[in-house]
PDB file of N, CA and C in Angstrom:
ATOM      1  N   UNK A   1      -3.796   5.770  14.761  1.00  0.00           N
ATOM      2  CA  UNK A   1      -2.937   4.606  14.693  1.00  0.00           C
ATOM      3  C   UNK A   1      -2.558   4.330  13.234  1.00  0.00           C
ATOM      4  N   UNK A   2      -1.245   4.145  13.410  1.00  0.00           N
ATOM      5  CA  UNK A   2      -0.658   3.869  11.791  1.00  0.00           C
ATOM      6  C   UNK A   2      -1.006   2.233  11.242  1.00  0.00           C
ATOM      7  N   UNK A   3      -1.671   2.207  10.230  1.00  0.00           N
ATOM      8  CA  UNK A   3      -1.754   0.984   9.884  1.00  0.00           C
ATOM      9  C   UNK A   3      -1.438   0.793   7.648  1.00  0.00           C
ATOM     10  N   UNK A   4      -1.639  -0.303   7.512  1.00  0.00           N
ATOM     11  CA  UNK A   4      -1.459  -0.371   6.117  1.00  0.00           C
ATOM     12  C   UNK A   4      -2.443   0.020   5.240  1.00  0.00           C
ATOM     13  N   UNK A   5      -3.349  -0.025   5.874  1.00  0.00           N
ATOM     14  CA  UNK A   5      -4.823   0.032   5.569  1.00  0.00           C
ATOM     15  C   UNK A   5      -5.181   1.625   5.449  1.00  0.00           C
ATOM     16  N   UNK A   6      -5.970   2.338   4.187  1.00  0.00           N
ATOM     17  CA  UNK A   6      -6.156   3.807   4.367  1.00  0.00           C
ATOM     18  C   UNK A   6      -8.005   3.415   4.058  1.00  0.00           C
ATOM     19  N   UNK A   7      -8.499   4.451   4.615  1.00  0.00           N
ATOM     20  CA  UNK A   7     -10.120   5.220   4.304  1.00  0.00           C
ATOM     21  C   UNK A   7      -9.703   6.243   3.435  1.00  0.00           C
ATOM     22  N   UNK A   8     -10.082   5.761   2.223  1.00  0.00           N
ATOM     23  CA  UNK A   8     -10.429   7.056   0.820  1.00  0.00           C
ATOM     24  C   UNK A   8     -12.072   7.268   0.815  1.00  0.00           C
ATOM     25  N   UNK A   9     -12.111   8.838   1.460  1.00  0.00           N
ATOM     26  CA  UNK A   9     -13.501   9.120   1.449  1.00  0.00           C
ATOM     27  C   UNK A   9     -13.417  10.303   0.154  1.00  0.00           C
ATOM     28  N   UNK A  10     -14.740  10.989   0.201  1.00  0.00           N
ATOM     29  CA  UNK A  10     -14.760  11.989  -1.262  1.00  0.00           C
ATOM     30  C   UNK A  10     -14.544  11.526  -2.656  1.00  0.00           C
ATOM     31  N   UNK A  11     -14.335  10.329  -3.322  1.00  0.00           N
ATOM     32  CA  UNK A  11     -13.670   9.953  -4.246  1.00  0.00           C
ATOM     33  C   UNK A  11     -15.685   9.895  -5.157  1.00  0.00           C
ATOM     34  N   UNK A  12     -14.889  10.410  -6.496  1.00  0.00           N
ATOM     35  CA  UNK A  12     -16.210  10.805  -7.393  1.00  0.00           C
ATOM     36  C   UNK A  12     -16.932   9.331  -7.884  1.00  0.00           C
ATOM     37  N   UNK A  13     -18.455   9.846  -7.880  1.00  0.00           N
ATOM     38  CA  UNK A  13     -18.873   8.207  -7.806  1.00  0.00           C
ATOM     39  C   UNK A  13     -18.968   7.299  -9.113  1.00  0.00           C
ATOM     40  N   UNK A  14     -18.310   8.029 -10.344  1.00  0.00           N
ATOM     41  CA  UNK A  14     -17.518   7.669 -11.330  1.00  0.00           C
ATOM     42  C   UNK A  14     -16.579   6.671 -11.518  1.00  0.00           C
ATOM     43  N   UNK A  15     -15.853   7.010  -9.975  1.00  0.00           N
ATOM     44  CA  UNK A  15     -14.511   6.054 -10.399  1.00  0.00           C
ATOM     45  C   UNK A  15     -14.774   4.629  -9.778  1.00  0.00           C
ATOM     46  N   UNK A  16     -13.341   3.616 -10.456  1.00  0.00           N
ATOM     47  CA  UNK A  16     -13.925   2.222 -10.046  1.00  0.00           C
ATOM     48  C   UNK A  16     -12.502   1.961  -9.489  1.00  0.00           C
ATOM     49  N   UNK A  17     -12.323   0.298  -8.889  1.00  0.00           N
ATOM     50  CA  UNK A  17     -11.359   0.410  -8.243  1.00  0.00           C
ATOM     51  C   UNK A  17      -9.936   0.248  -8.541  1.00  0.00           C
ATOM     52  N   UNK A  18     -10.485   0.100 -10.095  1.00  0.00           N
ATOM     53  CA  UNK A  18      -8.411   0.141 -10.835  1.00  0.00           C
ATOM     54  C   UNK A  18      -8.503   1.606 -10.860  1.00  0.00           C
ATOM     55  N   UNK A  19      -9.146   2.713 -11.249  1.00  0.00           N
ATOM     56  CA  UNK A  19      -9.321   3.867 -10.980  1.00  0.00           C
ATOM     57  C   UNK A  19      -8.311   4.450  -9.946  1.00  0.00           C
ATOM     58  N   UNK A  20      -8.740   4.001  -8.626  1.00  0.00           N
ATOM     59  CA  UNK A  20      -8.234   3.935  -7.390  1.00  0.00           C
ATOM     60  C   UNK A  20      -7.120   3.923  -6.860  1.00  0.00           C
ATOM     61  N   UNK A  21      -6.735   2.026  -7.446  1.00  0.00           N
ATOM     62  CA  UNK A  21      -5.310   1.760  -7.454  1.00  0.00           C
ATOM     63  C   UNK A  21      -4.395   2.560  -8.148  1.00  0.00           C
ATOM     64  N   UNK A  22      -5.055   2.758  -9.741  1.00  0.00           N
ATOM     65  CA  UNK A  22      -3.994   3.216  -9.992  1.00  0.00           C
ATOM     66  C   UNK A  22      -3.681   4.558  -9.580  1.00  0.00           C
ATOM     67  N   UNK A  23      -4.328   5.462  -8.927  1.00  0.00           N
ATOM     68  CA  UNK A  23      -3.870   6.774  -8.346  1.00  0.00           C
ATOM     69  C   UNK A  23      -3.205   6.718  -7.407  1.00  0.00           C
ATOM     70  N   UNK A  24      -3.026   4.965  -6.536  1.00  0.00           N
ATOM     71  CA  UNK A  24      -2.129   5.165  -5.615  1.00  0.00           C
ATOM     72  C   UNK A  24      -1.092   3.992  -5.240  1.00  0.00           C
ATOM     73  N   UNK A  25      -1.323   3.408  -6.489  1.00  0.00           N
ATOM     74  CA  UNK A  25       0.112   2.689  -6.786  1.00  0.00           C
ATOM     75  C   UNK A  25       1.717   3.388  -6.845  1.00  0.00           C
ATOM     76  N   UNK A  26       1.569   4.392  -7.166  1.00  0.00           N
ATOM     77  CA  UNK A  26       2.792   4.831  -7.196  1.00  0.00           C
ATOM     78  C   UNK A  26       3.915   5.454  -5.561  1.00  0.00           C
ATOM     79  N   UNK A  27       2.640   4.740  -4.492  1.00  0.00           N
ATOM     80  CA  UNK A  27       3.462   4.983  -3.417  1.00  0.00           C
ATOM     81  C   UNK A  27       3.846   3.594  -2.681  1.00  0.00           C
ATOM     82  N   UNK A  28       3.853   2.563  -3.548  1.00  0.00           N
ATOM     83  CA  UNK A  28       3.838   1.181  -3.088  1.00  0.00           C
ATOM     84  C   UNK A  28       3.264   0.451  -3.772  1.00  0.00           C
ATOM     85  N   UNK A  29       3.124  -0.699  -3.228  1.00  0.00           N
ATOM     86  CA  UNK A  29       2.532  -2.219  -3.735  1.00  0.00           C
ATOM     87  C   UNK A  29       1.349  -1.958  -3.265  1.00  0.00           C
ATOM     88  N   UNK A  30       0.232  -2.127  -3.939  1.00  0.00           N
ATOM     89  CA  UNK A  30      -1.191  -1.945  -3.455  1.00  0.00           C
ATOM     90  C   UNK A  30      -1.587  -3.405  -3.978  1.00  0.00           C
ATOM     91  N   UNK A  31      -2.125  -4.059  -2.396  1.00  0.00           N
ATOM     92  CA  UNK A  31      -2.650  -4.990  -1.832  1.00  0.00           C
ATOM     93  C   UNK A  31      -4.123  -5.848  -2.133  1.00  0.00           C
ATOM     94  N   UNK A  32      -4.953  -4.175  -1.751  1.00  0.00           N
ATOM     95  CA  UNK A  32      -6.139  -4.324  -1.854  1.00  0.00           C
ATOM     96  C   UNK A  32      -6.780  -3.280  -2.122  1.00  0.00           C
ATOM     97  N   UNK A  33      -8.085  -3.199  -3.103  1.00  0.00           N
ATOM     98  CA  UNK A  33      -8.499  -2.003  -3.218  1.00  0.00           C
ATOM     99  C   UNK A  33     -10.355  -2.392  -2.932  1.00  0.00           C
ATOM    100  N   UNK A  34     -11.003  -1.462  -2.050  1.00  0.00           N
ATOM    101  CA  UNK A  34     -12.352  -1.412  -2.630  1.00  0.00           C
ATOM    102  C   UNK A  34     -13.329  -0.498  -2.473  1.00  0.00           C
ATOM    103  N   UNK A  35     -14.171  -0.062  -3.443  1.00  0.00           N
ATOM    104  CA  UNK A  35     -14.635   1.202  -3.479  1.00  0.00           C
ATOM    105  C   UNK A  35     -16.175   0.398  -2.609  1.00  0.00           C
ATOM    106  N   UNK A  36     -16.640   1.035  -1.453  1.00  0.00           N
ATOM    107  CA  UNK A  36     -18.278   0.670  -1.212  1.00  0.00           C
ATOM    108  C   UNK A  36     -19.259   1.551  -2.179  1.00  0.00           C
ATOM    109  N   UNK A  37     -20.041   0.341  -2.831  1.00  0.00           N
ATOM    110  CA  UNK A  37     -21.529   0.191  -3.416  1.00  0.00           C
ATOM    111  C   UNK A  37     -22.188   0.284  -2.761  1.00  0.00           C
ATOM    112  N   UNK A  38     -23.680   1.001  -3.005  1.00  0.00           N
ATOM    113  CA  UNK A  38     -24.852   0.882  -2.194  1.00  0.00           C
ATOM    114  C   UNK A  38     -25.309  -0.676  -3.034  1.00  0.00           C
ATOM    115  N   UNK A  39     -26.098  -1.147  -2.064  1.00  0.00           N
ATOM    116  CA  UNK A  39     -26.422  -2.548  -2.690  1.00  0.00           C
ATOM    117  C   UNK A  39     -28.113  -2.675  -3.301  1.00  0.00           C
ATOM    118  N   UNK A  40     -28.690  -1.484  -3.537  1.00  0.00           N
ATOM    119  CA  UNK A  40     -29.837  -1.594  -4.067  1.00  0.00           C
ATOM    120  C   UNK A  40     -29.583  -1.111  -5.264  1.00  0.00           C
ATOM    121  N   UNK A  41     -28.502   0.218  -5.192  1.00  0.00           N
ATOM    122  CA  UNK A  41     -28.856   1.176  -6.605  1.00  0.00           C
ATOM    123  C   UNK A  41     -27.171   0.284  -7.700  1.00  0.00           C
ATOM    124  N   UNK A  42     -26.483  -0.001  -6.208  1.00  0.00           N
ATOM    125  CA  UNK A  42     -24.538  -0.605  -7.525  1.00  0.00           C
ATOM    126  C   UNK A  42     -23.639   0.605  -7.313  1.00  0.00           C
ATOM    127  N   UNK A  43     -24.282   1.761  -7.254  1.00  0.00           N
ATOM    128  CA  UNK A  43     -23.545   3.163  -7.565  1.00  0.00           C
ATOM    129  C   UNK A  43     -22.502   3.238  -6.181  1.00  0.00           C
ATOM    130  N   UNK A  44     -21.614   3.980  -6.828  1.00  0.00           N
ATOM    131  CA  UNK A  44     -20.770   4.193  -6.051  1.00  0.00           C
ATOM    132  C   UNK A  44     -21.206   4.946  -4.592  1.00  0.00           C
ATOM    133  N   UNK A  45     -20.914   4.734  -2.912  1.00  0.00           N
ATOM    134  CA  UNK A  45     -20.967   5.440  -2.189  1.00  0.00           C
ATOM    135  C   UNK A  45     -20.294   6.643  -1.735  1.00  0.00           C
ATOM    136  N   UNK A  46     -18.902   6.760  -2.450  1.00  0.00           N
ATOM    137  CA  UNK A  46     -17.991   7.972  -2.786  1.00  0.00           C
ATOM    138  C   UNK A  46     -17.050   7.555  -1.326  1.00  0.00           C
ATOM    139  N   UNK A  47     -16.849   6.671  -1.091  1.00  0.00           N
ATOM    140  CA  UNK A  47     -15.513   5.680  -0.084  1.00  0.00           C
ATOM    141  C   UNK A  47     -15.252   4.882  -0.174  1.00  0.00           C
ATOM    142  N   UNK A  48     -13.736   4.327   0.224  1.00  0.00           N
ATOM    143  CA  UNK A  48     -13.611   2.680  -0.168  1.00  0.00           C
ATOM    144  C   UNK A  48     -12.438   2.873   0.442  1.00  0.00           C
ATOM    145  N   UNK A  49     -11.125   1.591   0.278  1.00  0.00           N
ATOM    146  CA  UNK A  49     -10.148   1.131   1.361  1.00  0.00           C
ATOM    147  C   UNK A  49      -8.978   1.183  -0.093  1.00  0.00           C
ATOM    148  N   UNK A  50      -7.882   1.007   0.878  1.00  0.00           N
ATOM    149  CA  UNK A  50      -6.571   0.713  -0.226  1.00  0.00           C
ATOM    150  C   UNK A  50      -5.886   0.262   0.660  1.00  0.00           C
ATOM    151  N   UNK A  51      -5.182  -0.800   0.587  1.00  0.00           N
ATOM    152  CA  UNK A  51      -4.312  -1.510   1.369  1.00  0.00           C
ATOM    153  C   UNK A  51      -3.095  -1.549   0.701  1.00  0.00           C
ATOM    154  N   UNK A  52      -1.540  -1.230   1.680  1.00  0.00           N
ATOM    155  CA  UNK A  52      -0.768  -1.657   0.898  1.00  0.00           C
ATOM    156  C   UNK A  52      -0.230  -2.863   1.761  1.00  0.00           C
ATOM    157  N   UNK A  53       1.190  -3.118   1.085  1.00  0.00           N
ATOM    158  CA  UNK A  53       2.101  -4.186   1.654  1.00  0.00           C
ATOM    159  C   UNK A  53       2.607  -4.007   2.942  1.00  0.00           C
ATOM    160  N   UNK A  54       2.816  -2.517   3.111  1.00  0.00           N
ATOM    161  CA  UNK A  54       3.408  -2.361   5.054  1.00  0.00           C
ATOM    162  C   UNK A  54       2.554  -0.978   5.241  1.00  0.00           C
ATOM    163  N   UNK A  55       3.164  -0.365   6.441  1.00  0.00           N
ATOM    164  CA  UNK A  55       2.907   0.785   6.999  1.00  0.00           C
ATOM    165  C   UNK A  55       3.527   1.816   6.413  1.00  0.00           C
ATOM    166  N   UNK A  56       4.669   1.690   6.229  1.00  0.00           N
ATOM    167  CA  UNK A  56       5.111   2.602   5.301  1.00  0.00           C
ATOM    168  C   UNK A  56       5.048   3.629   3.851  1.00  0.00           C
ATOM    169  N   UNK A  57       4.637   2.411   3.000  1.00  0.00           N
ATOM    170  CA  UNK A  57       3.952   2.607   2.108  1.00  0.00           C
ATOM    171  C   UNK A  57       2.469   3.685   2.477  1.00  0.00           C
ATOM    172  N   UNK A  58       1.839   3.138   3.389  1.00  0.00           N
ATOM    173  CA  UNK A  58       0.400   3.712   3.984  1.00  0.00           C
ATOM    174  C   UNK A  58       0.679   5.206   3.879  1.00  0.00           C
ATOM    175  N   UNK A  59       1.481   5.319   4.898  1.00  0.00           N
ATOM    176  CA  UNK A  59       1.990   6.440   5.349  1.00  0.00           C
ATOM    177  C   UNK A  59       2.454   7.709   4.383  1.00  0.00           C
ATOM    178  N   UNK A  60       3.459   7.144   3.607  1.00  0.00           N
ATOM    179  CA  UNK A  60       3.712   7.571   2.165  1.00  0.00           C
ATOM    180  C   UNK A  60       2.624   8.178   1.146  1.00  0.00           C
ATOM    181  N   UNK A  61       1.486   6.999   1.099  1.00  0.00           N
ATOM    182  CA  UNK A  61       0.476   7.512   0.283  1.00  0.00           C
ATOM    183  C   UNK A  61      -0.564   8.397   0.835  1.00  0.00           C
ATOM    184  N   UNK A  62      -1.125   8.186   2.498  1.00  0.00           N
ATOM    185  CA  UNK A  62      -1.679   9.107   2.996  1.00  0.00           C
ATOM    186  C   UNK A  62      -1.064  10.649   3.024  1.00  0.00           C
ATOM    187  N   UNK A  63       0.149  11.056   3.086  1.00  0.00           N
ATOM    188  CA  UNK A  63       0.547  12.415   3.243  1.00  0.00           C
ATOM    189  C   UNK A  63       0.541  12.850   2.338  1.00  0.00           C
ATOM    190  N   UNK A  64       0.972  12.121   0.592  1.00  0.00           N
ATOM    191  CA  UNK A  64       0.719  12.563  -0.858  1.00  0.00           C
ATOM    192  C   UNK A  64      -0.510  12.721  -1.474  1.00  0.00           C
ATOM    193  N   UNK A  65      -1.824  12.066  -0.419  1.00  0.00           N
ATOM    194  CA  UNK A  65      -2.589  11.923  -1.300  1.00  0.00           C
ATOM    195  C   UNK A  65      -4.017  12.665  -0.236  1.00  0.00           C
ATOM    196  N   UNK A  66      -3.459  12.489   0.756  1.00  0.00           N
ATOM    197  CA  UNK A  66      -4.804  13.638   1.489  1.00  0.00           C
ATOM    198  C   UNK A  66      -5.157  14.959   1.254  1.00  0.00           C
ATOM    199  N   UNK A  67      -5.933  15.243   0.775  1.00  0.00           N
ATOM    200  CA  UNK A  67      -6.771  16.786  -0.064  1.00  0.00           C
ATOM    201  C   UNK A  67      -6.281  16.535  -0.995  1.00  0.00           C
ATOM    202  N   UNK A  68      -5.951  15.733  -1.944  1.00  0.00           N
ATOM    203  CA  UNK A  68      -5.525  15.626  -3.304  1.00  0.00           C
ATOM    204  C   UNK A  68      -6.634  15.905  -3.787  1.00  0.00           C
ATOM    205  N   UNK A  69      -5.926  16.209  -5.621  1.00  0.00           N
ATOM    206  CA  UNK A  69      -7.461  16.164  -6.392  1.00  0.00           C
ATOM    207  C   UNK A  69      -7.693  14.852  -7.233  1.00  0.00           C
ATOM    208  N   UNK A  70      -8.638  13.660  -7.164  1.00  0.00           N
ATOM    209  CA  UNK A  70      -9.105  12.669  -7.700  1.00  0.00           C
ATOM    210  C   UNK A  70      -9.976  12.917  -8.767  1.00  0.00           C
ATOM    211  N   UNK A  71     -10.345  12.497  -9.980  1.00  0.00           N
ATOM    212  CA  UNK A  71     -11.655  12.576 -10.887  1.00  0.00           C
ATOM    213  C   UNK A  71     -12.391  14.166 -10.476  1.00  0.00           C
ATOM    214  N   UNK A  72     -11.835  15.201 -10.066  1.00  0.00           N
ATOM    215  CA  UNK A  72     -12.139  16.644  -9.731  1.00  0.00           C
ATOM    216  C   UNK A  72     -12.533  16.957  -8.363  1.00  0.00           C
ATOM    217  N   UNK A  73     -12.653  15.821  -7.474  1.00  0.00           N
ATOM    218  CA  UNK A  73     -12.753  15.766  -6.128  1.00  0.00           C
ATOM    219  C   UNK A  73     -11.699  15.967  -5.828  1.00  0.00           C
ATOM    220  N   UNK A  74     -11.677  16.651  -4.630  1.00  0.00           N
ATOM    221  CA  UNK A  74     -10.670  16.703  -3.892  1.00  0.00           C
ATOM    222  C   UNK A  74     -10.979  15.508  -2.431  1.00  0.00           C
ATOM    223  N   UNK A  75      -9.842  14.390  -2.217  1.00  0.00           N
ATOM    224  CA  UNK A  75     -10.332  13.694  -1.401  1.00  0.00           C
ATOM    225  C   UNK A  75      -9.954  13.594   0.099  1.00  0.00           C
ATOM    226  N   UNK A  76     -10.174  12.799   0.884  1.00  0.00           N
ATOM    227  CA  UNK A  76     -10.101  12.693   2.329  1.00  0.00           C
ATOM    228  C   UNK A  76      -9.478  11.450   2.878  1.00  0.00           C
ATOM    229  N   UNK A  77      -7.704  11.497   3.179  1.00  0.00           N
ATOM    230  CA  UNK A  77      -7.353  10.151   3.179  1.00  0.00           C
ATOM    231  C   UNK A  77      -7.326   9.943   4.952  1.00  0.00           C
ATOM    232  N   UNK A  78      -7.177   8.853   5.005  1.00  0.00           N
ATOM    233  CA  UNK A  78      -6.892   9.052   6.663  1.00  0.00           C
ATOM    234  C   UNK A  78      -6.442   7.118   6.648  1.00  0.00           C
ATOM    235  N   UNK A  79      -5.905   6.934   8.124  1.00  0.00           N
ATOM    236  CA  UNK A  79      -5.769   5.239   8.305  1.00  0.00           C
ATOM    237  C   UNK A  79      -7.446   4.712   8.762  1.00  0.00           C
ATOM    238  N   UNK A  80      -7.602   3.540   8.365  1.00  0.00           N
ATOM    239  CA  UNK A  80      -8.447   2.909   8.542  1.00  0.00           C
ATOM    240  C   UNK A  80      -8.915   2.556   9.825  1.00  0.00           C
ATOM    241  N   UNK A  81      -9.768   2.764  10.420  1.00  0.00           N
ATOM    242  CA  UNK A  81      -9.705   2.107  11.758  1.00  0.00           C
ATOM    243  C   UNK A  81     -10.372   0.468  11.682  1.00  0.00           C
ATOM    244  N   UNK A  82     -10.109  -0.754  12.737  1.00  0.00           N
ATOM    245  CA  UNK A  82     -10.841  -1.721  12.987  1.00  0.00           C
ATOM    246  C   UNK A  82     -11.519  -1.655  13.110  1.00  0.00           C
ATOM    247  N   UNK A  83     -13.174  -2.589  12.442  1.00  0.00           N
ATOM    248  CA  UNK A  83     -14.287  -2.312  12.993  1.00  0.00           C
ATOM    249  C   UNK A  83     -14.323  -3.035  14.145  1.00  0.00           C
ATOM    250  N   UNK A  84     -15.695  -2.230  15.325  1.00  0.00           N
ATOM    251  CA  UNK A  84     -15.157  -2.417  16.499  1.00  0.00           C
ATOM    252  C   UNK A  84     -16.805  -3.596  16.602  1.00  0.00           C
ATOM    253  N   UNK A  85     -16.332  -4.340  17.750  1.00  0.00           N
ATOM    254  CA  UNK A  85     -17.298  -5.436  17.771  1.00  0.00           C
ATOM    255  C   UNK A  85     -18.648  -5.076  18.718  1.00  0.00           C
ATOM    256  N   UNK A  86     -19.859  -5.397  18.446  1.00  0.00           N
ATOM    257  CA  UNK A  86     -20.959  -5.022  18.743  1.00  0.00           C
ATOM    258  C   UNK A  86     -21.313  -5.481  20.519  1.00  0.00           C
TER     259      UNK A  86
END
């Protein structure tokens, strides 16, 4: 399902989330960015979200930017799914 919302997995646990944005600002207005922390160690978990302004944009940046190379990773874009309720 197409949404605005992408899953950036693989991303090196180096980078932070202007890092992020800015690798994928250039396919739109980016919304929201956030890389997940483990919450004991801070360090990066090597995934996080990017939101843009529509679907389009999404779309745009997922096809430019899936198997790309990030900080020497090569990464894993895909749409976000809803988390689903328990």
């Amino acid at each position: 399902m197409e949404t605005n919302k992408l899953f950036i997995g693989g991303l090196s646990w180096d980078l932070d989330w202007q890092e992020v944005k800015d690798a994928f600002k250039e396919y739109g207005e980016v919304t929201f960015v956030k890389v997940i922390k483990d919450r004991e160690t801070g360090r990066s978990k090597g995934f996080g979200f990017v939101e843009f302004t529509n679907v389009e944009e999404a779309v745009a940046a997922k096809d430019a930017m899936d198997g790309a190379e990030l900080d020497g990773r090569n990464i894993k874009v895909d749409f976000a799914e809803e988390k689903k309720e328990a």
